[in-house]
Protein backbone atom coordinates (compact mmCIF):
# COMPACT_ATOMS: atom_id res chain seq x y z
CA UNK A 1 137.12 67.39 105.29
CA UNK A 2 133.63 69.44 105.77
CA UNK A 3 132.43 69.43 109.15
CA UNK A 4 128.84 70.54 110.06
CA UNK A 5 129.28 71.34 113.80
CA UNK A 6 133.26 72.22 114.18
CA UNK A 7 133.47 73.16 117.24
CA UNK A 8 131.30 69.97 118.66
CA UNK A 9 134.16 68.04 116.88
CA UNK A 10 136.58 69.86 118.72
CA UNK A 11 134.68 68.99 122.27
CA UNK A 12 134.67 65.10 121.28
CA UNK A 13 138.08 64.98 120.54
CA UNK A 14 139.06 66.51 124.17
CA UNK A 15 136.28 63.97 125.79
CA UNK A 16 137.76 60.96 123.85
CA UNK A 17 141.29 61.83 124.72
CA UNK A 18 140.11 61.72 128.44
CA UNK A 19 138.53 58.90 128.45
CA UNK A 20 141.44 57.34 126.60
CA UNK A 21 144.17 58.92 129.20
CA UNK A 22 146.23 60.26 126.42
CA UNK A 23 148.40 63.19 127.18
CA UNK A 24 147.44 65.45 123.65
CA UNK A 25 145.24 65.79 121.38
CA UNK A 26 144.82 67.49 118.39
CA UNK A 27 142.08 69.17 116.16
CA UNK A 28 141.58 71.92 113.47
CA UNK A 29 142.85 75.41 114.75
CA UNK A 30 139.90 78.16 114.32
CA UNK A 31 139.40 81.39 116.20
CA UNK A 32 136.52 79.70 118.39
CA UNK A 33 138.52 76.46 118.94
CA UNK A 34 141.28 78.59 120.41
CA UNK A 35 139.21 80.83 122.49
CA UNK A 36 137.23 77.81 123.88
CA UNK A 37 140.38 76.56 124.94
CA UNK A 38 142.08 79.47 126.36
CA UNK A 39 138.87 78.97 128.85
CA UNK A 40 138.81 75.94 129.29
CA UNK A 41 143.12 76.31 130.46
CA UNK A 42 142.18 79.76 132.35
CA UNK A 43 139.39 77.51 134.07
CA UNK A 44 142.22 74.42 135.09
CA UNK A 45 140.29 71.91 132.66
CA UNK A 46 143.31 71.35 130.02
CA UNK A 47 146.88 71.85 130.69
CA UNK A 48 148.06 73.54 127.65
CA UNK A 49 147.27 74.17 124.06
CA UNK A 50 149.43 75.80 121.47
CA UNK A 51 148.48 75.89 117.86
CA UNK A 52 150.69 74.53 115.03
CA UNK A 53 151.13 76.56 111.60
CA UNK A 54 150.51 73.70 109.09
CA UNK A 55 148.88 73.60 105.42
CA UNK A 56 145.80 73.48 104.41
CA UNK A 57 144.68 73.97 108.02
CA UNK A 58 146.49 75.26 111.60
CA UNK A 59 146.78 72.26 113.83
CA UNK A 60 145.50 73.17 117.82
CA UNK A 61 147.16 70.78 119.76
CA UNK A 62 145.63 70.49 123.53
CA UNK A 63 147.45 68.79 126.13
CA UNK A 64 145.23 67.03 128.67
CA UNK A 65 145.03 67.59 132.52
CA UNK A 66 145.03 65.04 134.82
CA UNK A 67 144.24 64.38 138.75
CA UNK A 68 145.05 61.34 140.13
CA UNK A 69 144.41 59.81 136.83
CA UNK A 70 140.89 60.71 136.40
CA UNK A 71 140.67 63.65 133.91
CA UNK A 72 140.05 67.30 135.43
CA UNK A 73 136.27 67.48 133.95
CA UNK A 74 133.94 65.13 134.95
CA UNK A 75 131.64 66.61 131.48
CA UNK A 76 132.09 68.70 128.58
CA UNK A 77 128.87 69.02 126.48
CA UNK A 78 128.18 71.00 123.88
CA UNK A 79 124.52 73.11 124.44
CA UNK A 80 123.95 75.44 121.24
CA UNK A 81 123.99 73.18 117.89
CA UNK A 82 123.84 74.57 114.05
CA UNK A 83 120.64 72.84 113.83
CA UNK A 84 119.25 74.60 117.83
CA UNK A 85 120.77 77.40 118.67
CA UNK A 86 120.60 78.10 122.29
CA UNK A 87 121.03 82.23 123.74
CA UNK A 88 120.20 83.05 127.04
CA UNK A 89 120.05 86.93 128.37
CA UNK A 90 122.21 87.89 131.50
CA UNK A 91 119.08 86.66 133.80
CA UNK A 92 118.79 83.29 131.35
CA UNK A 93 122.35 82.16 131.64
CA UNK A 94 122.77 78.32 133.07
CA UNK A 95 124.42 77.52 136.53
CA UNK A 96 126.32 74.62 136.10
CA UNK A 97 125.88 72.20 139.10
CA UNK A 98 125.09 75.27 141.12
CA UNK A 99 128.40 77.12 140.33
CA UNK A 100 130.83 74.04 140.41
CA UNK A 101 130.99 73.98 136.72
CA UNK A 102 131.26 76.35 133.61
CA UNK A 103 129.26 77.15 130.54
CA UNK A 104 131.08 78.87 127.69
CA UNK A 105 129.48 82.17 126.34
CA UNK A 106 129.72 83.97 123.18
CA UNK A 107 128.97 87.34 123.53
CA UNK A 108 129.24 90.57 122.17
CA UNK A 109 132.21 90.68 124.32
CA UNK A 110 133.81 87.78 123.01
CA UNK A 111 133.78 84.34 124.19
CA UNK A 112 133.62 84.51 128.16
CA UNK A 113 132.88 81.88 130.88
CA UNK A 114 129.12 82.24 132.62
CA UNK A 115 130.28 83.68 135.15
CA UNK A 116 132.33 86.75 134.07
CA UNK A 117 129.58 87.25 131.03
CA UNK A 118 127.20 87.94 134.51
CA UNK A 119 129.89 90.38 135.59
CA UNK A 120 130.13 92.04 132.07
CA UNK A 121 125.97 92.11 132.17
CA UNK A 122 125.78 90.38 128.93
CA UNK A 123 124.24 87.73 127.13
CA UNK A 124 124.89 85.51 124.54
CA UNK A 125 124.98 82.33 122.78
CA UNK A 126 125.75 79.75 124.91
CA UNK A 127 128.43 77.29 123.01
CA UNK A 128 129.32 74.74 126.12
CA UNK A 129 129.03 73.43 129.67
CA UNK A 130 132.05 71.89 131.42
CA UNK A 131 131.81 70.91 134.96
């Protein structure tokens, strides 16, 4: 299957599986998928994710992280579209809910939080917001 907008698929497929309560989830394995969520388990928002050699496509299977049986994000949105892309510079880069929240970066770098791309001094596209 052809997807426009990958790596929004992948961010609906976590945000259903919340709202659902199931414990994994899985979706097409890329090298953005992964580093989005090597964040997003760095940042406490997923429990785990491993990714599963299969054919045609690797498998990225994310297991879900719950508190008190609400999911650990309240949001996950995604910000910069194929059809809009969104960059910011250093100065530009969003604050989500004043700090209480993350938005996902790519940069030069590679793909960092908000947060450490500020530290780094970069800018970048900016892919996601998760608070």
């Amino acid at each position: 299957m052809n997807l426009s907008d990958p790596i929004a698929d992948f961010l609906t497929r976590i945000r259903n599986a919340a709202t659902a309560k199931h414990k994994r989830t899985s979706a097409p394995s890329s090298n953005m998928n992964l580093a989005i969520a090597a964040i997003l388990k760095e940042q406490g928002y997923i429990a785990d994710f491993e990714r599963i050699d299969k054919t045609p496509q690797d498998e990225l299977v994310v297991s879900m992280r719950y508190s008190e049986g609400q999911p650990a994000f309240t949001e996950i949105k995604r910000v910069s579209r194929p059809g809009i892309r969104r960059y910011a510079s250093v100065k530009e880069l969003p604050r989500v809910r004043n700090g209480l929240g993350i938005a996902v970066v790519s940069t030069p770098r590679g793909v960092v939080t908000d947060k450490e791309a500020r530290r780094l001094n970069v800018g970048g596209e900016v892919i996601c917001t998760v608070w």
